[in-house]
C-alpha atoms as a PDB file:
ATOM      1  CA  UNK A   1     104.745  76.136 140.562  1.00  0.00           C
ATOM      2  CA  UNK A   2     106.168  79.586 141.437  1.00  0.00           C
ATOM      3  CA  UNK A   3     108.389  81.774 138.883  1.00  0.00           C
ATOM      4  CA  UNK A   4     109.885  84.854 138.228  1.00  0.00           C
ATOM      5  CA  UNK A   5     108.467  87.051 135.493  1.00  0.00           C
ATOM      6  CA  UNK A   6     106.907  84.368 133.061  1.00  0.00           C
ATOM      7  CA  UNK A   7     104.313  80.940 134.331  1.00  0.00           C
ATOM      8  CA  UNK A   8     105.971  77.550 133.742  1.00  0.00           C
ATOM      9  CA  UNK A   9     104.412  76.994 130.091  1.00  0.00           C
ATOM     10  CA  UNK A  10     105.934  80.237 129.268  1.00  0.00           C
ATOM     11  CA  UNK A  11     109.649  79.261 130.133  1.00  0.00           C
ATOM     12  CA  UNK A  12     109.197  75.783 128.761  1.00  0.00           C
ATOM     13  CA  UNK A  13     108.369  77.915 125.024  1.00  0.00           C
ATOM     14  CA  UNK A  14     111.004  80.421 125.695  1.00  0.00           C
ATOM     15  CA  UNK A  15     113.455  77.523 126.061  1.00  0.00           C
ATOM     16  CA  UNK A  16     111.823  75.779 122.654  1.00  0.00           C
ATOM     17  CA  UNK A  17     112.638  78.927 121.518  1.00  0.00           C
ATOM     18  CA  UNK A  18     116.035  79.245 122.371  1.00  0.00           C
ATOM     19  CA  UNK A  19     116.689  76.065 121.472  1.00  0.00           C
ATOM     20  CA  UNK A  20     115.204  76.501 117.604  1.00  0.00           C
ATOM     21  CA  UNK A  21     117.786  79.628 117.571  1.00  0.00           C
ATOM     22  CA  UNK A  22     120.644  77.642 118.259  1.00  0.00           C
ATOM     23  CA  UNK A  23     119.823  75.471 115.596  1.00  0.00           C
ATOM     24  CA  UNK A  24     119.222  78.444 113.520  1.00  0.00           C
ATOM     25  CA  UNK A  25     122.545  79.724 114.194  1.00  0.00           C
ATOM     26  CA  UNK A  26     123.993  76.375 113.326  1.00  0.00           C
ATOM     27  CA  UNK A  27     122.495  76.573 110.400  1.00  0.00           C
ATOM     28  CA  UNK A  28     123.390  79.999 109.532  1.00  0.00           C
ATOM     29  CA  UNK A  29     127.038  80.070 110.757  1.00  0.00           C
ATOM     30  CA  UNK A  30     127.930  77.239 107.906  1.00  0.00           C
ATOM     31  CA  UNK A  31     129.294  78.533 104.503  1.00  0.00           C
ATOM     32  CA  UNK A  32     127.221  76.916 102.201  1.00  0.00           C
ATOM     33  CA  UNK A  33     129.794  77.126  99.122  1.00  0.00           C
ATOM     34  CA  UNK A  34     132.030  75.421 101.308  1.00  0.00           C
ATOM     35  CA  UNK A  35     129.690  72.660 102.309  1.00  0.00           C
ATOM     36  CA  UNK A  36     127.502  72.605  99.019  1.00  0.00           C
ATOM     37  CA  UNK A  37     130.057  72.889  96.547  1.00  0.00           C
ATOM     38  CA  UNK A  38     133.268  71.775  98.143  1.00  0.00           C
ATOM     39  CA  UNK A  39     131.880  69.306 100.746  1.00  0.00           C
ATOM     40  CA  UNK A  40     133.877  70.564 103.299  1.00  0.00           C
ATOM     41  CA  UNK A  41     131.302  69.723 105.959  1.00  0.00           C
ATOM     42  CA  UNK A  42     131.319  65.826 105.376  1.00  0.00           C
ATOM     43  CA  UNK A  43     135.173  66.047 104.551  1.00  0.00           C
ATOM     44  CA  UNK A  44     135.542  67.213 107.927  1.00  0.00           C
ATOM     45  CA  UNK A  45     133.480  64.246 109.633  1.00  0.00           C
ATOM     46  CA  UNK A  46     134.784  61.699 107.304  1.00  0.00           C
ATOM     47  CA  UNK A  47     138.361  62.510 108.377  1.00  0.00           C
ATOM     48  CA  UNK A  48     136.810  62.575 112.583  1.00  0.00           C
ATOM     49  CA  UNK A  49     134.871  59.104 111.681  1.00  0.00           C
ATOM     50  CA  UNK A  50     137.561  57.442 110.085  1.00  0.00           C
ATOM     51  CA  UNK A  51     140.160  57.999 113.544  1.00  0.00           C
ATOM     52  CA  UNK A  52     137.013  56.888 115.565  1.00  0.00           C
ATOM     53  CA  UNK A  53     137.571  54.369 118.131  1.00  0.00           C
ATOM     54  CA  UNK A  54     134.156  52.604 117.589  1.00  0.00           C
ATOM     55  CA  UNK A  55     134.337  50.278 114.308  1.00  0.00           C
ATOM     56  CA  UNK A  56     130.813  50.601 114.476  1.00  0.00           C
ATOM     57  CA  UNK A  57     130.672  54.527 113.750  1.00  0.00           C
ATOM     58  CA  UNK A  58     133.497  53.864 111.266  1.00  0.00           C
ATOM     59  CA  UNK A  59     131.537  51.434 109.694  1.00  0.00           C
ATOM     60  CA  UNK A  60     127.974  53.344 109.567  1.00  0.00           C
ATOM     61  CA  UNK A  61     129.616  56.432 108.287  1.00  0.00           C
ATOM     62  CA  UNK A  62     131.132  54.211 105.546  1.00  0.00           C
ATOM     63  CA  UNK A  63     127.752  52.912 104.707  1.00  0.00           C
ATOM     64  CA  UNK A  64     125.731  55.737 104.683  1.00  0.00           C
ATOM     65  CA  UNK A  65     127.165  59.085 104.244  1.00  0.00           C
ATOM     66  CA  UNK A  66     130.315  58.386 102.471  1.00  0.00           C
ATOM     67  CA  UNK A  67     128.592  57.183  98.939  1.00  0.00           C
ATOM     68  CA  UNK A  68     126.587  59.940  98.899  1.00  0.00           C
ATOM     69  CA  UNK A  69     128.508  63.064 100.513  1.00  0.00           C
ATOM     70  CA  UNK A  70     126.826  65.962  99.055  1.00  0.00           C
ATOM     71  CA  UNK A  71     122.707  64.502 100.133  1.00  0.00           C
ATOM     72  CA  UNK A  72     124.759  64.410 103.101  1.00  0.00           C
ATOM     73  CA  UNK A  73     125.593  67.849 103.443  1.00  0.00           C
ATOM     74  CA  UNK A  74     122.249  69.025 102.547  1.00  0.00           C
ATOM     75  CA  UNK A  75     120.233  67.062 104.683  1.00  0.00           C
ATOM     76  CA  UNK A  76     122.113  68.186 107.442  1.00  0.00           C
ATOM     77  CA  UNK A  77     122.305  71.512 106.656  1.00  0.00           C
ATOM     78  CA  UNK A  78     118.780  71.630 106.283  1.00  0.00           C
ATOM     79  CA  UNK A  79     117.719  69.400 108.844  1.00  0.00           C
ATOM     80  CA  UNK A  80     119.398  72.180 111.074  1.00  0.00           C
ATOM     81  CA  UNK A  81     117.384  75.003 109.435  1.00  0.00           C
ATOM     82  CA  UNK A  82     114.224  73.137 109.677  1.00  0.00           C
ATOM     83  CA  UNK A  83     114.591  72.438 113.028  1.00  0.00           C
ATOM     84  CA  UNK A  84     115.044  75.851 113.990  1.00  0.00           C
ATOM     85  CA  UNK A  85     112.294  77.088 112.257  1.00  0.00           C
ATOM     86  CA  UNK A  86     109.677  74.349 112.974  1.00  0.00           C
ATOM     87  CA  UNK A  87     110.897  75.167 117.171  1.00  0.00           C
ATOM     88  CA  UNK A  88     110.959  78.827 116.872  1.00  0.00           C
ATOM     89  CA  UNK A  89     107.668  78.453 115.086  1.00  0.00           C
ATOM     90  CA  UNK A  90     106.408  75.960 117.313  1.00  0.00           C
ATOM     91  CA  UNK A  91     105.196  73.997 114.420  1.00  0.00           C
ATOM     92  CA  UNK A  92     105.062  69.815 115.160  1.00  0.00           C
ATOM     93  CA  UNK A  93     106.755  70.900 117.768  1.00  0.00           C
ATOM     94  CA  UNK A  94     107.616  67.190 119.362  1.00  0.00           C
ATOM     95  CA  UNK A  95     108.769  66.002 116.038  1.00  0.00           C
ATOM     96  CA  UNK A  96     111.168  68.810 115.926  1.00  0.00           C
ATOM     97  CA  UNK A  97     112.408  68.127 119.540  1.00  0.00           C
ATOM     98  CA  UNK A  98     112.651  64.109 119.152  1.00  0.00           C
ATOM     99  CA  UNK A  99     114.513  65.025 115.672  1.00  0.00           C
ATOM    100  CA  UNK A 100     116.846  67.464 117.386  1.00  0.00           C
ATOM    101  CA  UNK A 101     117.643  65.113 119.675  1.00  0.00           C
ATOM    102  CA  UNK A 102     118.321  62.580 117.148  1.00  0.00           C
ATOM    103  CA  UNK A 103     120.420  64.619 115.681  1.00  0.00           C
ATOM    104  CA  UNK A 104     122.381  65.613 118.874  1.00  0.00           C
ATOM    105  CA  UNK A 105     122.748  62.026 119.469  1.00  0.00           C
ATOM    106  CA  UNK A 106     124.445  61.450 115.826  1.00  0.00           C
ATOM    107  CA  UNK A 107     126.300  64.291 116.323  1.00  0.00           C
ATOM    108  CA  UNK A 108     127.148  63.266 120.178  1.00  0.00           C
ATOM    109  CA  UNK A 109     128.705  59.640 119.002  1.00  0.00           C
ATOM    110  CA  UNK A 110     130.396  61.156 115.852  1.00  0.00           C
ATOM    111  CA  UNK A 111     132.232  63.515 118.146  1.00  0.00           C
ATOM    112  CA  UNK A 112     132.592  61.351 121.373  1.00  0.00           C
ATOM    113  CA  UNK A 113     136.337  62.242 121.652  1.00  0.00           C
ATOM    114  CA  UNK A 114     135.870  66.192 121.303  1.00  0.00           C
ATOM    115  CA  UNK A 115     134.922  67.869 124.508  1.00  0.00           C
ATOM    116  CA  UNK A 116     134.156  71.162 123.628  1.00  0.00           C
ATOM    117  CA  UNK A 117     131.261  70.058 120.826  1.00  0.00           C
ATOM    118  CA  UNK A 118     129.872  67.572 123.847  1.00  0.00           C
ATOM    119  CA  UNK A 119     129.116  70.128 126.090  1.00  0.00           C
ATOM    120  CA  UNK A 120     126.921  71.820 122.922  1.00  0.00           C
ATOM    121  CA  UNK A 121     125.337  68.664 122.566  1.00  0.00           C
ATOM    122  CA  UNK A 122     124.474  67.350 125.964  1.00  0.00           C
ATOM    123  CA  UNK A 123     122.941  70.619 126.103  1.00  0.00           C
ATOM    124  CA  UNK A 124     120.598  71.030 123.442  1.00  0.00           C
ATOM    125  CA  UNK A 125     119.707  67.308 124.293  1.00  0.00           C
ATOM    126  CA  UNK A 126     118.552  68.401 127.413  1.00  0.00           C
ATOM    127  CA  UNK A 127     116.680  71.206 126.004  1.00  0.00           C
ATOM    128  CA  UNK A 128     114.940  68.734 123.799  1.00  0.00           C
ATOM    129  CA  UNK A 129     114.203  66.211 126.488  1.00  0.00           C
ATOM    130  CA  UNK A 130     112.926  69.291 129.066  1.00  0.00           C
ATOM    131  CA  UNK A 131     111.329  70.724 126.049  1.00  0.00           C
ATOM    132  CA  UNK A 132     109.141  67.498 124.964  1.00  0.00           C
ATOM    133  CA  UNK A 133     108.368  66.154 128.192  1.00  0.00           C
ATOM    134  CA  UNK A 134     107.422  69.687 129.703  1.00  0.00           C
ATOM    135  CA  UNK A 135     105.245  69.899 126.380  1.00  0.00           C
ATOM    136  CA  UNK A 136     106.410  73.131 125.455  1.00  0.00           C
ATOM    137  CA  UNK A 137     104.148  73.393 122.380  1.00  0.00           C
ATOM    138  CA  UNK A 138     101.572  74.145 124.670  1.00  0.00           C
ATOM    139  CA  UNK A 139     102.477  77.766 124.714  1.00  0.00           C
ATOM    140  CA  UNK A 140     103.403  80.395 121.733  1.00  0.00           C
ATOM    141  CA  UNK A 141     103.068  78.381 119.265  1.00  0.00           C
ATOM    142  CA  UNK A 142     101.491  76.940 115.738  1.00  0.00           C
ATOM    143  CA  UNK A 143     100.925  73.672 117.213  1.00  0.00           C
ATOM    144  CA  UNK A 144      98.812  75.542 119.916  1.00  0.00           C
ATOM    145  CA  UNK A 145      97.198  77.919 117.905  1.00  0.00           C
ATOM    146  CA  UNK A 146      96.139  74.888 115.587  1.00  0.00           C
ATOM    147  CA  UNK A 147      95.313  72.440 118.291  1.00  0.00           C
ATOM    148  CA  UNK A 148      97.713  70.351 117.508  1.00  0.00           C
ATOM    149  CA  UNK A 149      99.410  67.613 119.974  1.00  0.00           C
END
């Protein structure tokens, strides 16, 4: 495989990377009071999952994140912050990518209508997918330097 400037292994880690500082930024963008102490956060998706045209989505939200709206709001939040670290880090690496894209997949249905947050999440699925399959742990990271995966 020929590249510019960096080998293959090196692109597939500088895209982990990447990735784990978009989740950072998602992360860090949020205003915690807002989300923590107001629940703004899961206020705003209840209000998106309960004009959802799938009774299904209407139904799990419902069922799982409505009783309990502030666990909610911090294990997203901090699923998001671990994520980015545990990618930037490199550290279990393809639990962090399948997770991610897990996540991107929740967040992909919950927002199936919205166009501009699809594009954001079809991405950093990809990233994940590119990033797990490519093994990108194998380079610049914990999981490397461990010998790990």
């Amino acid at each position: 495989m020929d590249s510019i400037w960096l080998d293959g292994a090196r692109w597939l880690a500088a895209l982990r990377i990447g990735l784990g500082l978009w989740w950072l930024e998602s992360w860090r963008h949020k205003d915690k009071k807002a989300w923590f102490e107001r629940g703004s956060g899961i206020a705003w998706a209840a209000d998106v999952a309960a004009g959802h045209r799938w009774a299904p989505v209407r139904a799990g939200f419902e069922t799982v994140v409505a009783p309990r709206p502030r666990l909610m709001a911090y294990v997203v939040a901090y699923a998001e912050l671990s994520l980015g670290l545990g990618l930037i880090a490199g550290f279990l690496t393809p639990v962090a990518l399948i997770g991610g894209l897990l996540l991107n997949a929740v967040y992909f249905v919950l927002m199936v209508h919205d166009w501009a947050e699809q594009g954001q999440n079809s991405m950093m699925a990809l990233i994940s997918l590119t990033g797990f399959f490519g093994m990108s742990w194998q380079t610049w990271s914990l999981d490397a330097a461990l010998g790990w995966f």
